[in-house]
Protein backbone atom coordinates (compact mmCIF):
# COMPACT_ATOMS: atom_id res chain seq x y z
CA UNK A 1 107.75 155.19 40.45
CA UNK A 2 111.05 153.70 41.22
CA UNK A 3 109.66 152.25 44.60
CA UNK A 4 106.18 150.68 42.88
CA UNK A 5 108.01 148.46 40.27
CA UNK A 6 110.70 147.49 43.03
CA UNK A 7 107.85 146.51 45.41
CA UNK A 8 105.98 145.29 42.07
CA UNK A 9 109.27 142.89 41.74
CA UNK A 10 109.71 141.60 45.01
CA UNK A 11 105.87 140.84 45.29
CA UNK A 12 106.09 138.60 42.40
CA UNK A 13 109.30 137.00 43.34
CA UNK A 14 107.88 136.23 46.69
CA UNK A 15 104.75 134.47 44.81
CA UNK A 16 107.35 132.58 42.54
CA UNK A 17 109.32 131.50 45.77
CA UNK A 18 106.33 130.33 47.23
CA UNK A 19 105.15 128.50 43.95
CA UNK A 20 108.23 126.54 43.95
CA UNK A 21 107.96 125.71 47.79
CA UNK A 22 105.10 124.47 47.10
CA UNK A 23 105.96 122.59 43.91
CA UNK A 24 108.51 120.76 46.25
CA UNK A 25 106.79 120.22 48.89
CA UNK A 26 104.24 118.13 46.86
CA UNK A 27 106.94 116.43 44.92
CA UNK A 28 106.44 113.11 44.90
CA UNK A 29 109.57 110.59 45.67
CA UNK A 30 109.38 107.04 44.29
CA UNK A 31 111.11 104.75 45.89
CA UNK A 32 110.31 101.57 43.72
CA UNK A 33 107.05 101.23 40.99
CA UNK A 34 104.90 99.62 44.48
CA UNK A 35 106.45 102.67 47.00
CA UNK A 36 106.43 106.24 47.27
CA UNK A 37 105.69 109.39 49.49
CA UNK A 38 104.60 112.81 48.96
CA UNK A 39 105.14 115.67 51.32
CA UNK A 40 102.70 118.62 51.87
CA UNK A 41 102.49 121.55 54.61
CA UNK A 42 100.10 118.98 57.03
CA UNK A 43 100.80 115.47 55.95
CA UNK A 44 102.77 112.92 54.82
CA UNK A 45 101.32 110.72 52.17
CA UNK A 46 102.57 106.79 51.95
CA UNK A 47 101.70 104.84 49.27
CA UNK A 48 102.66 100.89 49.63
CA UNK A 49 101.28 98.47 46.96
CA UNK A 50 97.33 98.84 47.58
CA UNK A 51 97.86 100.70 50.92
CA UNK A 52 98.32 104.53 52.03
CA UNK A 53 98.45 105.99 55.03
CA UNK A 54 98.16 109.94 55.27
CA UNK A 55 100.02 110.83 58.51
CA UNK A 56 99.59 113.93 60.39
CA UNK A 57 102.86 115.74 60.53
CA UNK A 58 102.29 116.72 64.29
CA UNK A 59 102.74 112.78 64.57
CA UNK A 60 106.00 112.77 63.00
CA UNK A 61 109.28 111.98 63.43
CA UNK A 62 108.20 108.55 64.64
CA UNK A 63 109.68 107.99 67.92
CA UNK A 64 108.93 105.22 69.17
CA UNK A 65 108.65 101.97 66.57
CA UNK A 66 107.82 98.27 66.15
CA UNK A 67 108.72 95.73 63.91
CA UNK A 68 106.76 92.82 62.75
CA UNK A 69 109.18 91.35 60.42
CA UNK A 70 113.00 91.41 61.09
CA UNK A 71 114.05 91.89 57.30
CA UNK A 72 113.37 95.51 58.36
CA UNK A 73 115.93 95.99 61.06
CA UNK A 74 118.98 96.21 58.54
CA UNK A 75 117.13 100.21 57.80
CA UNK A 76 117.33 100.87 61.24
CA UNK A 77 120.82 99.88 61.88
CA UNK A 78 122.12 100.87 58.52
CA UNK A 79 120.78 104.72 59.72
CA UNK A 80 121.81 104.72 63.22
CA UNK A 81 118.00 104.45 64.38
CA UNK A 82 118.31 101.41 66.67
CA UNK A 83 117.12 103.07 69.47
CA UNK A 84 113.96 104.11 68.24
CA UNK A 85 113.15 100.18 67.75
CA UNK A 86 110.68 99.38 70.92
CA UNK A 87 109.81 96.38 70.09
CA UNK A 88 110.26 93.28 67.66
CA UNK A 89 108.42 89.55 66.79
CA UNK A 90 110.67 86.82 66.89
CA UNK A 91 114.12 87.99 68.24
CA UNK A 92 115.94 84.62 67.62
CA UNK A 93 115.79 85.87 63.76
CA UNK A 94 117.44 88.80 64.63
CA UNK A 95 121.71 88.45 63.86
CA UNK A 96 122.60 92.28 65.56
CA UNK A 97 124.08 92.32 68.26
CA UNK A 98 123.14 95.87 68.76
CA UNK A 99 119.42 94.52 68.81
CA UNK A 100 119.70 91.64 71.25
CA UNK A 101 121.82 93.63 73.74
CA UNK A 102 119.26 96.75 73.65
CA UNK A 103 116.33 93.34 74.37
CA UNK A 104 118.73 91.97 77.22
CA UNK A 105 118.22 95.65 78.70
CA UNK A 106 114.61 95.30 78.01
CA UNK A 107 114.58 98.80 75.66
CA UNK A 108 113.46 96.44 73.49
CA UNK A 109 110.28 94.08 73.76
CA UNK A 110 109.31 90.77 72.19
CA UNK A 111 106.05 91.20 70.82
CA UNK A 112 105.75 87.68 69.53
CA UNK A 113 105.95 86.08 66.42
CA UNK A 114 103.68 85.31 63.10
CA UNK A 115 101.90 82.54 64.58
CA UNK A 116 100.54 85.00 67.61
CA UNK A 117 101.50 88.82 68.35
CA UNK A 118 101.34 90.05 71.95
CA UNK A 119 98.63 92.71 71.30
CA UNK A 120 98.29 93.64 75.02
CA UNK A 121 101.76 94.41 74.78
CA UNK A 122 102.05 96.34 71.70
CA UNK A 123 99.42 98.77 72.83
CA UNK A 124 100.73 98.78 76.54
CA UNK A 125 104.32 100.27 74.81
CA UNK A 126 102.49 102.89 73.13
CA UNK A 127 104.13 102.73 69.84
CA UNK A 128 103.89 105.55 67.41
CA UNK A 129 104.52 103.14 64.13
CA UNK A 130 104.49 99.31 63.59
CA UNK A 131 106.17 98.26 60.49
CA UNK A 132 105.57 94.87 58.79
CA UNK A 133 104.35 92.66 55.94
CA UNK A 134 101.02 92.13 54.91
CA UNK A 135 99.19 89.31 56.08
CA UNK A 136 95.54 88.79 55.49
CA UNK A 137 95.00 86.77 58.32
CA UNK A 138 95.82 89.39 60.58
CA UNK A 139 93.24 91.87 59.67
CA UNK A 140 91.46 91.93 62.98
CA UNK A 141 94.62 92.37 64.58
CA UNK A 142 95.70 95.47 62.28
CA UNK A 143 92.05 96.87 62.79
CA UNK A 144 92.72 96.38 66.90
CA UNK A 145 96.06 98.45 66.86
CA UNK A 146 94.44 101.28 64.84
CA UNK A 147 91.95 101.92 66.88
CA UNK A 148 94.58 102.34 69.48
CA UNK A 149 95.83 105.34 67.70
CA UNK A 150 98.98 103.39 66.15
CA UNK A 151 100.03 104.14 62.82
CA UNK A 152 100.28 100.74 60.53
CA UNK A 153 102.83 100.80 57.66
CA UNK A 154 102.65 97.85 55.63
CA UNK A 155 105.77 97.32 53.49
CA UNK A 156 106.32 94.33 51.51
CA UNK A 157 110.09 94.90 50.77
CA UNK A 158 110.34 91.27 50.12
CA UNK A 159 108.42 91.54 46.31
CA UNK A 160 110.90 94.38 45.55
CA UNK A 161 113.06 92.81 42.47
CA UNK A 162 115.59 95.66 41.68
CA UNK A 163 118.11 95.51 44.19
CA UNK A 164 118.71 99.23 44.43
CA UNK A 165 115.40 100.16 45.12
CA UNK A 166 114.94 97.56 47.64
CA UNK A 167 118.08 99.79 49.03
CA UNK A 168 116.04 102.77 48.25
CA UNK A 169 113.42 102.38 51.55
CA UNK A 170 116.40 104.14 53.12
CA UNK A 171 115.06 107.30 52.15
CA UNK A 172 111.27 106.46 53.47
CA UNK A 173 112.41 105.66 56.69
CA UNK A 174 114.87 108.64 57.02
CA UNK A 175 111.65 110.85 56.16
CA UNK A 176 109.67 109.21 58.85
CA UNK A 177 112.47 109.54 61.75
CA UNK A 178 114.04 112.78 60.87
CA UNK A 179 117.27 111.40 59.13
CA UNK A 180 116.74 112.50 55.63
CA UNK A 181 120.31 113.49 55.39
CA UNK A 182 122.18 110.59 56.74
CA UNK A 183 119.23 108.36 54.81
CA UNK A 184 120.64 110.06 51.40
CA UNK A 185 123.78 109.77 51.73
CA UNK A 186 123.95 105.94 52.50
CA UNK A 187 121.66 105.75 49.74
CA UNK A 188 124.10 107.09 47.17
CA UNK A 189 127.50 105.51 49.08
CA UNK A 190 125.60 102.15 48.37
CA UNK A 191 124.31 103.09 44.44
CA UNK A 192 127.94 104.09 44.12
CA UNK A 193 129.55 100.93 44.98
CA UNK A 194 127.27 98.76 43.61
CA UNK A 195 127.35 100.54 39.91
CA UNK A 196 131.06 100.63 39.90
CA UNK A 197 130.98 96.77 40.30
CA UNK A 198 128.47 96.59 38.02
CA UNK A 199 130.16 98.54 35.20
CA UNK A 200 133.71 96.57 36.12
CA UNK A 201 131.54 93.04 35.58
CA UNK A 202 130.65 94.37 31.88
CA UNK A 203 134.49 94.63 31.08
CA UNK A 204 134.72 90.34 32.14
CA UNK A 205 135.76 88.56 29.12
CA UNK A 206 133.78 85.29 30.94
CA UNK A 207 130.41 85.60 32.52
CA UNK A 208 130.54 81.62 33.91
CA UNK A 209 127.25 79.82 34.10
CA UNK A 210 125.39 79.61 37.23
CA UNK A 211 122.76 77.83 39.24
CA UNK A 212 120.57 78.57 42.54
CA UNK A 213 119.29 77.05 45.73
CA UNK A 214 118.71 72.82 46.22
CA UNK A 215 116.28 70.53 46.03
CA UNK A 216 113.28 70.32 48.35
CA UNK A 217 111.65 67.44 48.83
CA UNK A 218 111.07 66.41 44.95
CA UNK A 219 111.27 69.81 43.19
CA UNK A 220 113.81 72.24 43.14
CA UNK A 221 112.43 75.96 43.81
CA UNK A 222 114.94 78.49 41.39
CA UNK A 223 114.51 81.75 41.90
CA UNK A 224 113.06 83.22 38.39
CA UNK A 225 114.53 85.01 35.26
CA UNK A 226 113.74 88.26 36.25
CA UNK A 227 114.08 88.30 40.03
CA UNK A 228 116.02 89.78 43.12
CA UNK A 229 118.60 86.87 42.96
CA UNK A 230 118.52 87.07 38.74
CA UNK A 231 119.24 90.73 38.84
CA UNK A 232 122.07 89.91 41.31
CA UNK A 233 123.71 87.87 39.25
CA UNK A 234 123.40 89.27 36.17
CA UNK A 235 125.24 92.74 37.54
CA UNK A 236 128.11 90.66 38.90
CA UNK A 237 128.52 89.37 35.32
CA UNK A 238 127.19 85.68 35.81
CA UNK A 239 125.27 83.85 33.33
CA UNK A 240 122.28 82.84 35.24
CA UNK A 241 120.99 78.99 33.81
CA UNK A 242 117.40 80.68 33.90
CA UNK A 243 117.93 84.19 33.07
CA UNK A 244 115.68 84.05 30.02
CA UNK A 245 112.68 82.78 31.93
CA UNK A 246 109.98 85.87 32.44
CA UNK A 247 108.81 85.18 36.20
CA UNK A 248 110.06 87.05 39.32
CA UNK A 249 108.54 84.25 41.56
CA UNK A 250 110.08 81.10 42.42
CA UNK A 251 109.93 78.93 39.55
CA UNK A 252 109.66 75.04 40.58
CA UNK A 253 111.52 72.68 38.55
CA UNK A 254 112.36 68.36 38.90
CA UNK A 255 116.12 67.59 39.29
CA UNK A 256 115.98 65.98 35.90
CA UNK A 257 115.03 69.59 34.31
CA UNK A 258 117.87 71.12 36.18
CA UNK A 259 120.64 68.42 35.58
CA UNK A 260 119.81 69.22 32.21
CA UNK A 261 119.89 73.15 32.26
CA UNK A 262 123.31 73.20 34.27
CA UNK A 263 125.79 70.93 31.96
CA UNK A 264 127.87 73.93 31.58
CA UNK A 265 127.62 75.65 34.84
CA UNK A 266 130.55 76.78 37.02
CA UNK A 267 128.86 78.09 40.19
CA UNK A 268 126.22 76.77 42.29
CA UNK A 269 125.44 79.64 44.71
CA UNK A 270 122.98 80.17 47.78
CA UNK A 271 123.04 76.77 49.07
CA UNK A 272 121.87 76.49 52.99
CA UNK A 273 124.09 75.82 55.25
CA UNK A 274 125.68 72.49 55.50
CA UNK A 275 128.88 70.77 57.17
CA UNK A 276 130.51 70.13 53.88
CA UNK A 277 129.61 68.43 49.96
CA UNK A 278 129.07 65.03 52.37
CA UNK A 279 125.99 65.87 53.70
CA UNK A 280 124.65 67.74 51.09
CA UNK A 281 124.49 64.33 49.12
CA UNK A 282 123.22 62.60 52.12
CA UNK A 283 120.28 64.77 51.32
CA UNK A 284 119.96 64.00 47.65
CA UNK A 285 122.46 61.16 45.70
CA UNK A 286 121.91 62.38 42.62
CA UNK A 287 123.72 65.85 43.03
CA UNK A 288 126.80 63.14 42.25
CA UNK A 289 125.53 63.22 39.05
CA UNK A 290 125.86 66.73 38.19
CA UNK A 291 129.11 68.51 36.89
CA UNK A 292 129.13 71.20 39.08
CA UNK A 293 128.72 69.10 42.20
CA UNK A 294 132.05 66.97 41.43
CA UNK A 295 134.21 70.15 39.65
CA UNK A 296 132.20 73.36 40.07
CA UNK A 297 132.48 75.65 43.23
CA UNK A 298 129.58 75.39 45.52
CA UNK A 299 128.60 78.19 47.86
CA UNK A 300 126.00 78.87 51.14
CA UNK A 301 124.79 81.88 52.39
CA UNK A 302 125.76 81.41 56.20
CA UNK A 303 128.93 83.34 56.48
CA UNK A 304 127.11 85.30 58.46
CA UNK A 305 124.63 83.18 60.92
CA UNK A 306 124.34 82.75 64.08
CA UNK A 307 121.89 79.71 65.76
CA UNK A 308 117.92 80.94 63.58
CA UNK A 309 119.70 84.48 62.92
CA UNK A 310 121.21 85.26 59.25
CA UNK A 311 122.55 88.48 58.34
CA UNK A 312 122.30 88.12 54.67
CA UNK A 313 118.15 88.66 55.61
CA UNK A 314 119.38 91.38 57.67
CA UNK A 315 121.91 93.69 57.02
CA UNK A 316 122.36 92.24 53.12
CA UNK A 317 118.50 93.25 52.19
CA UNK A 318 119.81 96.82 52.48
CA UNK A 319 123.40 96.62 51.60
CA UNK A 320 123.07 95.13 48.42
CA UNK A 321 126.53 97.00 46.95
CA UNK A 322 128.03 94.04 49.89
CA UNK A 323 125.86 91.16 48.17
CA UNK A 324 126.88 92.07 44.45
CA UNK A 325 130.82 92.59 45.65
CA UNK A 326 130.35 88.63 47.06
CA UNK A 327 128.75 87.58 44.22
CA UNK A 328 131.57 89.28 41.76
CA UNK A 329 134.52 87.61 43.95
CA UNK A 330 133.11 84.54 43.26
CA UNK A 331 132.35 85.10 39.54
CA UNK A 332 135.49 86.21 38.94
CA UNK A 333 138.25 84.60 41.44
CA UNK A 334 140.75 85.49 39.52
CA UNK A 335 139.84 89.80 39.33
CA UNK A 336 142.40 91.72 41.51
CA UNK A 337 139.88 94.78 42.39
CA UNK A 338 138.43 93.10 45.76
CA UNK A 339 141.37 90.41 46.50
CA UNK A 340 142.20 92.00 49.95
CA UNK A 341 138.36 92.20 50.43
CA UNK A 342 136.87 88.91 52.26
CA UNK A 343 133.36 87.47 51.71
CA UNK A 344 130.71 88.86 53.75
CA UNK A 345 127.72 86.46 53.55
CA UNK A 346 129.01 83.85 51.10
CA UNK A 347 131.19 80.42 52.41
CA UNK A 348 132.26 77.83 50.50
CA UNK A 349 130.90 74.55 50.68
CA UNK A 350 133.83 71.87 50.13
């Protein structure tokens, strides 16, 4: 009797077991509200904005990859998965020197660039994965490579406006190349960091006013209230000019609506790169007018450049604990916490 309800026990602990194997194995894993991937016993399910791709797990880890957009290589290098990159579109966008040396000893391929992709190339190098934007115009191209047996993962990383789960595609691509581990834990190093500066910007007695980008051509393109660059700023305990407007797009404004908007700003922030305040009023005369220009602190975004290459589109799209730390030094000069730490992808513009 003894030996039925032990076997009795360990029959229904082994259906239990398997229950909650299963439970996990299904569990789905958001990455952002547009990303996310579920695991099962034969596939692994991707689900990016209107796209999914169900991929065989007899296909996976990826080995070999491609990259269509170089925003993306920051993942790779952040988890040590350079060498899996075979090929990429326009390396002069590309700041690692990791990348351009593994290109110089052709382990890398240039595959083109958005205006034409090699697509003899790409399917000559036998890629398991390409990675990249969506682009409607390429269609017939994506329709080409898939009937070559490539997998297509489109990934728009760039609408993402939560910093942190920009950072988050760590995980995704540590799923798809067998570094789940190492994936996780640069997740949480980086979630770390970038809520202890967050909660030390809350205890700032000032949260100075600030302003974005330049003028092009007539209008001046800001990014919006409740975008990437908003979010930034408002973590780092600045008081964004435009933080009450409701768009995450670029919101186009005249100089006339901005001269207004920034009479008490401090800090004029991701400016492009320029010799010094000289030339940046060569461009437009009437940033003389503005009080910021003449006793606010101006700063670019070029710290880190090198000829096309910037590494603030690189390595900052996933280290975004290294963008808010910039943004707090400058916010707050006068904070002790980072003093011995220098900027990273800020200069500033005298």
């Amino acid at each position: 009797m003894k030996r039925v309800f032990l076997s009795l026990i360990l029959f229904l602990f082994s259906i239990s077991c398997k229950k909650e194997n299963s439970r996990l194995a299904d569990e789905t894993v958001k990455i952002s509200s547009r990303v996310n991937y579920s695991d099962d016993s034969k596939k692994l399910i991707v689900n990016s904005g209107k796209f999914q791709n169900a991929i065989s797990k007899e296909k996976l880890p990826f080995k070999k990859a491609m990259l269509l957009n170089s925003s993306l290589i920051g993942y790779f290098l952040e988890l040590g998965l350079e060498n899996k990159i075979k090929g990429v579109s326009s390396p002069e966008y590309v700041f690692s020197e990791k990348i351009h040396q593994l290109i110089n000893e052709n382990k890398i391929i240039n595959i083109g660039n958005e205006q034409k992709y090699d697509i003899e190339k790409i399917i000559g190098s036998k890629p398991d994965v390409i990675f990249t934007n969506y682009v409607p115009n390429f269609s017939n191209t994506y329709d080409i490579l898939k009937k070559n047996g490539i997998e297509i993962i489109f990934l728009d990383e760039y609408s993402e406006q939560n910093p942190l789960e920009k950072t988050k595609y760590l995980l995704l691509f540590g799923k798809l190349f067998d570094a789940e581990e190492k994936a996780e834990k640069s997740y949480k190093n980086i979630e770390n960091n970038y809520q202890k500066i967050k909660q030390l910007s809350m205890t700032m007695p000032h949260k100075p006013r600030v302003i974005c980008n330049e003028m092009y051509g007539s209008q001046w393109f800001v990014p919006g209230g409740k975008s990437f660059v908003s979010k930034l700023i408002a973590d780092a305990g600045g008081n964004y000019f435009l933080k009450d407007n409701t768009e995450t797009v670029s919101v186009p404004l005249s100089f006339e609506e901005v001269f207004v908007k920034s009479e008490n700003v401090s800090y004029w922030i991701n400016i492009s790169p320029h010799r010094n305040k000289k030339e940046l009023l060569v461009l437009n005369p009437n940033y003389s007018k503005m009080k910021v220009f003449n006793s606010g602190s101006l700063f670019m975004i070029n710290n880190r450049e090198k000829d096309n290459a910037n590494d603030y589109f690189e390595s900052g799209v996933v280290r975004c604990d290294l963008v808010l730390r910039d943004y707090f030094k400058i916010f707050h000069p006068d904070d002790k916490t980072f003093q011995k730490e220098p900027l990273i992808y800020m200069k500033e513009l005298k």
